[in-house]
N, C-alpha and C. Protein backbone atom coordinates (compact mmCIF):
# COMPACT_ATOMS: atom_id res chain seq x y z
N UNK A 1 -10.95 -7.25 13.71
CA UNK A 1 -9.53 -7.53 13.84
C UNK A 1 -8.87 -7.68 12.46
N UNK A 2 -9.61 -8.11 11.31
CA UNK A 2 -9.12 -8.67 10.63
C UNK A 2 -9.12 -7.10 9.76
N UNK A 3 -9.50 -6.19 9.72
CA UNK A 3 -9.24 -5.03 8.88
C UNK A 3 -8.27 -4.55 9.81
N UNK A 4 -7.91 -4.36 10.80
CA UNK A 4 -6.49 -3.85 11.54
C UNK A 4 -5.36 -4.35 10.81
N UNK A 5 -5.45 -6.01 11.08
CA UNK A 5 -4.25 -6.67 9.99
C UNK A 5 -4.20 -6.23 8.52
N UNK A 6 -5.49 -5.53 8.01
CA UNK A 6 -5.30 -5.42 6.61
C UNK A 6 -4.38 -4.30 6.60
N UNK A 7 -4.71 -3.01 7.40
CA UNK A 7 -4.51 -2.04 7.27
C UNK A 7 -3.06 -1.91 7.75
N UNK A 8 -3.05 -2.50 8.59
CA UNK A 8 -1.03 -2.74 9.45
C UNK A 8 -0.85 -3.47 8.22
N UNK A 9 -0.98 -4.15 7.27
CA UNK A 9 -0.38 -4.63 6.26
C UNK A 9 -0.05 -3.80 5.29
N UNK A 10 -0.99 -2.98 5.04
CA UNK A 10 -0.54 -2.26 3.68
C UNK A 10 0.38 -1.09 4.59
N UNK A 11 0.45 -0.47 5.91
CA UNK A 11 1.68 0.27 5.87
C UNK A 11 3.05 -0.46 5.50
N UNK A 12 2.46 -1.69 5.98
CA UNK A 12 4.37 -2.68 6.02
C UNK A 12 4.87 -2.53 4.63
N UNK A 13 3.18 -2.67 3.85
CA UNK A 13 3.78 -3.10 2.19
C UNK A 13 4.24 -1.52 1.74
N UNK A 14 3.88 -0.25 2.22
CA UNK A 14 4.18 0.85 1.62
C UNK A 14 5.70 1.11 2.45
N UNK A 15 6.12 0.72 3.80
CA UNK A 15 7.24 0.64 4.33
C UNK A 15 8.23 0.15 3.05
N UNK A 16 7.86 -1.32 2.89
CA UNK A 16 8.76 -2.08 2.47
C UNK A 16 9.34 -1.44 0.60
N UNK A 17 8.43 -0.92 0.05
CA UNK A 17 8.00 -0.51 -1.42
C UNK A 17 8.97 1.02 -1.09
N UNK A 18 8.92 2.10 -0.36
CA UNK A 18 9.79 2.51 0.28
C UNK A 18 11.57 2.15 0.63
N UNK A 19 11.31 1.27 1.39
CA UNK A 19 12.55 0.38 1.35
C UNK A 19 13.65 -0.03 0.00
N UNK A 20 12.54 -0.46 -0.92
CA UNK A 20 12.73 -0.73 -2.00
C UNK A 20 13.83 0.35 -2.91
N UNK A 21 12.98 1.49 -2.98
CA UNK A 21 13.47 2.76 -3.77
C UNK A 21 14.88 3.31 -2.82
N UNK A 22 14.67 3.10 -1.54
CA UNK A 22 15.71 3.22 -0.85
C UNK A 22 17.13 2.67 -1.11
N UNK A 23 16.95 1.29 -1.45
CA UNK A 23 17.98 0.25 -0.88
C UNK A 23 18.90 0.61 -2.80
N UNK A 24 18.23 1.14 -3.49
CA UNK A 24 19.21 1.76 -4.47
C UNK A 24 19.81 0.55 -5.52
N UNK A 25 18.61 -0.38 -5.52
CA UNK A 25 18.63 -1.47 -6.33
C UNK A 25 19.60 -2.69 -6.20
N UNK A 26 19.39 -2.23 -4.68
CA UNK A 26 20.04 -3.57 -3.59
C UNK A 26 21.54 -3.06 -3.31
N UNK A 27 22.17 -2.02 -3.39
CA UNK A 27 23.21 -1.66 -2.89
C UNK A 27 22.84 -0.93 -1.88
N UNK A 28 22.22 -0.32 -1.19
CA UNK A 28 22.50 -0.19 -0.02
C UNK A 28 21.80 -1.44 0.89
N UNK A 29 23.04 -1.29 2.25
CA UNK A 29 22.43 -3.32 2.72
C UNK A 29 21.14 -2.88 3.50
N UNK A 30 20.67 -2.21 4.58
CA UNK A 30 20.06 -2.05 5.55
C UNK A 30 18.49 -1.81 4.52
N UNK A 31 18.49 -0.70 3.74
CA UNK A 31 17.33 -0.71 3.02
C UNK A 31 17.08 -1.80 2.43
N UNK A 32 17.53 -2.43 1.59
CA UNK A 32 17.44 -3.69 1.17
C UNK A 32 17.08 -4.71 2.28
N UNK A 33 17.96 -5.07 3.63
CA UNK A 33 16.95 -5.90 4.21
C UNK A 33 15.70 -5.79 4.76
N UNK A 34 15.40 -4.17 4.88
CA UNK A 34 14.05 -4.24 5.84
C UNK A 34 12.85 -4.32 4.22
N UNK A 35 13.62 -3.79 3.70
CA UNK A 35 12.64 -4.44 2.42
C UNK A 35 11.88 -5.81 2.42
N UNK A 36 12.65 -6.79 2.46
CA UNK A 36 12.50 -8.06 2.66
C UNK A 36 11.56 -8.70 3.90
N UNK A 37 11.82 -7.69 5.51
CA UNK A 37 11.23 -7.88 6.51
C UNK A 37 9.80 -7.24 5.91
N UNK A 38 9.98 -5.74 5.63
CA UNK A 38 8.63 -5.21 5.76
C UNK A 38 7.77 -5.93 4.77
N UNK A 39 8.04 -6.08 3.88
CA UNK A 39 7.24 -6.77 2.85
C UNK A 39 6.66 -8.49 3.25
N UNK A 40 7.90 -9.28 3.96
CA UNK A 40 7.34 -10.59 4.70
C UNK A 40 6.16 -10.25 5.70
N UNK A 41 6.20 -9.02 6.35
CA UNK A 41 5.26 -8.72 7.29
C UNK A 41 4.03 -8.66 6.84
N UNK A 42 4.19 -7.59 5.49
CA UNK A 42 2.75 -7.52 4.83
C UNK A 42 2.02 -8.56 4.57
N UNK A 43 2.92 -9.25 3.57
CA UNK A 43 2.14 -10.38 3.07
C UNK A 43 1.40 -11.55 4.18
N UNK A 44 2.12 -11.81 5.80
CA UNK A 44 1.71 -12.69 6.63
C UNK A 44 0.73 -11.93 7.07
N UNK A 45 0.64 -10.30 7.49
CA UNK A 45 -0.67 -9.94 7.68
C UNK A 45 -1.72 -10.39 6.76
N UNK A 46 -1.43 -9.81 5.72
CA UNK A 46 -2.77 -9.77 4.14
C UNK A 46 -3.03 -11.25 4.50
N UNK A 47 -2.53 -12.46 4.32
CA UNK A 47 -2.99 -13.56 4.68
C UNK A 47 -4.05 -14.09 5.73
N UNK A 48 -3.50 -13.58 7.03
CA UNK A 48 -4.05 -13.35 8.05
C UNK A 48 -5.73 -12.70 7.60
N UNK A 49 -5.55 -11.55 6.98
CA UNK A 49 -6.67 -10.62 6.99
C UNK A 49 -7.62 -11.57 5.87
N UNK A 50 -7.01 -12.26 4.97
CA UNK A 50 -8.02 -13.06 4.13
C UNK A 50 -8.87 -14.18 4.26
N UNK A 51 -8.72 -14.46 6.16
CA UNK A 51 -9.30 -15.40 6.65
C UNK A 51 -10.92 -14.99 6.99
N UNK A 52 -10.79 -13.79 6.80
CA UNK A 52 -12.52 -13.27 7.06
C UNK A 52 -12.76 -12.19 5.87
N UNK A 53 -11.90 -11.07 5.12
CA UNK A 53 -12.33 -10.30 4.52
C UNK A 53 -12.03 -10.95 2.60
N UNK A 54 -13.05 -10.60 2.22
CA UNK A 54 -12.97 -11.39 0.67
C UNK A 54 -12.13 -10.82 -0.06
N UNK A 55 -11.35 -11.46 -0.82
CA UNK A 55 -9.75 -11.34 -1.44
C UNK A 55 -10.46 -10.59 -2.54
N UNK A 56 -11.72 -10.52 -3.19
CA UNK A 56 -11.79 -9.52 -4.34
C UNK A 56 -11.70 -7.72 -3.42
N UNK A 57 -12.34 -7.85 -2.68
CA UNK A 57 -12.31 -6.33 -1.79
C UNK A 57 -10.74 -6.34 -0.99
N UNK A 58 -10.28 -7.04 -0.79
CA UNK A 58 -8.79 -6.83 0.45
C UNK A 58 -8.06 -6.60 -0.47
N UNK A 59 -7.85 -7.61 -1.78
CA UNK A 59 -6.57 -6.82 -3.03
C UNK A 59 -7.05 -6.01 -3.11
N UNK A 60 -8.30 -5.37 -3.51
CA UNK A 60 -7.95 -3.82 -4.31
C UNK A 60 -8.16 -2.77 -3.22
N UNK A 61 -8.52 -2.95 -2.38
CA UNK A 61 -8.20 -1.65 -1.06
C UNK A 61 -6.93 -2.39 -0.69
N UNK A 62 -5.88 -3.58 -0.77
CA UNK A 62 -4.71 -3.19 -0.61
C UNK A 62 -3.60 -2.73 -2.10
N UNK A 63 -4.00 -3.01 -3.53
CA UNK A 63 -3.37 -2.33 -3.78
C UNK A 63 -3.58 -0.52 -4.11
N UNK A 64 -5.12 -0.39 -3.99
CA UNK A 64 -5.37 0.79 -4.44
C UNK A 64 -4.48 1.93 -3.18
N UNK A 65 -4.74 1.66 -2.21
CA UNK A 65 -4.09 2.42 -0.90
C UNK A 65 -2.70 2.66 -0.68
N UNK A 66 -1.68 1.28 -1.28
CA UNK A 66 -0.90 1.19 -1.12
C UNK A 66 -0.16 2.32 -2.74
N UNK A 67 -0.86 2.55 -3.75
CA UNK A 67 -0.35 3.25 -5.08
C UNK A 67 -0.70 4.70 -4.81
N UNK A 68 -1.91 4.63 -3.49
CA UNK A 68 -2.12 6.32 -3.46
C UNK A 68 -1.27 6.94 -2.39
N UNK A 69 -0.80 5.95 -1.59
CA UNK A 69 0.45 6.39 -0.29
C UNK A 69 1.45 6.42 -0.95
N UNK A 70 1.90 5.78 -2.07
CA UNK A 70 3.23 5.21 -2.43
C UNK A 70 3.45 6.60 -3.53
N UNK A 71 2.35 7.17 -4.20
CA UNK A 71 2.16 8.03 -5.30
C UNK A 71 2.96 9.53 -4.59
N UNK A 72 2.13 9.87 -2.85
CA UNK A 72 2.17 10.56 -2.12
C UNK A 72 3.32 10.94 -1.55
N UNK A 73 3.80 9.69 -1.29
CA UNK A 73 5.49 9.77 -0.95
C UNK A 73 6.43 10.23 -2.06
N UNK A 74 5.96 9.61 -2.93
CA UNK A 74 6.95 9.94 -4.30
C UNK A 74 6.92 11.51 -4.82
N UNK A 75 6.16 11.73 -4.27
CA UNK A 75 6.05 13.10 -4.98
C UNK A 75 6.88 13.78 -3.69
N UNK A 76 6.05 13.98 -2.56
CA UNK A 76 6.39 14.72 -1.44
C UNK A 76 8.23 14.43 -1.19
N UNK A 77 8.48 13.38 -1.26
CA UNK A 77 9.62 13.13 -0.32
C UNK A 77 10.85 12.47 -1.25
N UNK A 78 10.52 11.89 -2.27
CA UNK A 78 11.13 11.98 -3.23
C UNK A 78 11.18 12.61 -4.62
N UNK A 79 10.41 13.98 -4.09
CA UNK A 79 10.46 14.89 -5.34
C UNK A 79 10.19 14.69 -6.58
N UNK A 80 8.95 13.61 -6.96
CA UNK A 80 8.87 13.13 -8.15
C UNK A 80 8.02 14.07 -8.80
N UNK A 81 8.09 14.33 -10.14
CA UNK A 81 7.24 15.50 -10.50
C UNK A 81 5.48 14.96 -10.68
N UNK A 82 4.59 15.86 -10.29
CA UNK A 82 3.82 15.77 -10.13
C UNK A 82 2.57 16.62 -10.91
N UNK A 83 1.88 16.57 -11.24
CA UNK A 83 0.95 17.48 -12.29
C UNK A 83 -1.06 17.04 -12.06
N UNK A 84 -1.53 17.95 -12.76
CA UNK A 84 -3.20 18.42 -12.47
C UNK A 84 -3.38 16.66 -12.83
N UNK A 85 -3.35 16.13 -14.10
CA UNK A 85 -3.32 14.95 -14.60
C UNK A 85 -3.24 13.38 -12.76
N UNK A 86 -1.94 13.58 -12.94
CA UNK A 86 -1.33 12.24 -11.95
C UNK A 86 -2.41 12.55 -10.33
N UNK A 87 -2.53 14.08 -10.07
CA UNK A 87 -2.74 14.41 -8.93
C UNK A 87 -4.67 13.73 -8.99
N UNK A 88 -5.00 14.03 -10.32
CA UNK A 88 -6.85 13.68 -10.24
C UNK A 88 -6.35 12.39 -10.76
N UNK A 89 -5.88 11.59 -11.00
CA UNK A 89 -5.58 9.81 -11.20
C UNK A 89 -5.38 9.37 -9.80
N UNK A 90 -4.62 9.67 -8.59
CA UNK A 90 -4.59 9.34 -7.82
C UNK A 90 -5.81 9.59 -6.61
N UNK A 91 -6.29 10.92 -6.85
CA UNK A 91 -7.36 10.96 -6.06
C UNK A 91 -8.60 10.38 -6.83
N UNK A 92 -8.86 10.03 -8.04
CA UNK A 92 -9.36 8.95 -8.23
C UNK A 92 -9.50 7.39 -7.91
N UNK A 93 -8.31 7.34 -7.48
CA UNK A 93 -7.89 5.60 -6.98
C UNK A 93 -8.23 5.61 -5.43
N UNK A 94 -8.18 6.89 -4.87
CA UNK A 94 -8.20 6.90 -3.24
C UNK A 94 -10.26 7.01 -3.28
N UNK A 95 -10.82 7.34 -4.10
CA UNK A 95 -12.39 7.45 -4.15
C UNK A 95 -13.17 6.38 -4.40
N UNK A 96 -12.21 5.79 -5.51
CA UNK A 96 -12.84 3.82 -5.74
C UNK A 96 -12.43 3.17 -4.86
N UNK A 97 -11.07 3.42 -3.93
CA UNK A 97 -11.00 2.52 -2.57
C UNK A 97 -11.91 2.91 -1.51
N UNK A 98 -12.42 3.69 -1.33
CA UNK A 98 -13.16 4.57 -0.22
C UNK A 98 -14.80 4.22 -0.56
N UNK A 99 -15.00 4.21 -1.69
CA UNK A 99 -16.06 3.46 -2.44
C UNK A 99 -16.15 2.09 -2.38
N UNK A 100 -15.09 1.08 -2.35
CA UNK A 100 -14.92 -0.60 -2.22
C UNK A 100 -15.76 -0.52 -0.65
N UNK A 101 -14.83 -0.04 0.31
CA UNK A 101 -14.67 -0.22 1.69
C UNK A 101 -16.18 0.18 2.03
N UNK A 102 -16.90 1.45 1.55
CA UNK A 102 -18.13 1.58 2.12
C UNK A 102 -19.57 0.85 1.36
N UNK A 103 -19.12 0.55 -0.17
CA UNK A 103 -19.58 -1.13 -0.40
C UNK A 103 -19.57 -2.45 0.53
N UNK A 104 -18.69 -2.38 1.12
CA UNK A 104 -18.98 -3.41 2.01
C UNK A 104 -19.18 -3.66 3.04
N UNK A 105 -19.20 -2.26 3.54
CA UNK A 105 -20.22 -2.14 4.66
C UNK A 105 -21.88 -2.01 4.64
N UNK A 106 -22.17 -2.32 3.16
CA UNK A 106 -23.50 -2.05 3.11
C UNK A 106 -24.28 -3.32 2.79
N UNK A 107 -23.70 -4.51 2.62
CA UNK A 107 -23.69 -5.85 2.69
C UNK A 107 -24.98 -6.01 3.26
């Protein structure tokens, strides 16, 4: 249960981080508030999820996941430029999270 909450957490936190770039540095109102929701959500999940999974493995599979979705979006959907460089940095970060997670299944 407690990796469901992790994982519903880091969409909220990539929702909210989203939100963020959205809300146009708090002028627009609606992006700006779900910012605030999605991100309260995350963090009461991640909490939640730190009652059984160890905070050295849950931060970095939540921030590593959340910089390789957030990287993904930025490029795709907000057209951020993208290159051979950023593209093997990020699929690097998605291989050490994928690497954490099956570390600790081997416990």
């Amino acid at each position: 249960m407690q990796w469901l909450l992790l994982a519903i957490g880091i969409i909220m936190e990539v929702c909210g981080t989203t939100c963020m770039k959205l809300s146009d540095g708090f002028s627009n109102f609606v992006p700006s508030v779900l910012t605030f929701v999605f991100w309260g959500i995350a963090f009461t999940l991640f909490i939640f999820a730190l009652k059984t999974v160890d905070l050295s493995f849950a931060y970095a599979v939540w921030v590593g996941s959340g910089v390789v979705i957030i990287s993904i979006i930025g490029i795709l959907y907000f057209k951020e430029p993208a290159n051979a460089l950023k593209i093997f940095s990020i699929a690097l970060i998605a291989i050490g999270v994928t690497g954490l997670s099956l570390s600790d299944m081997i416990r």
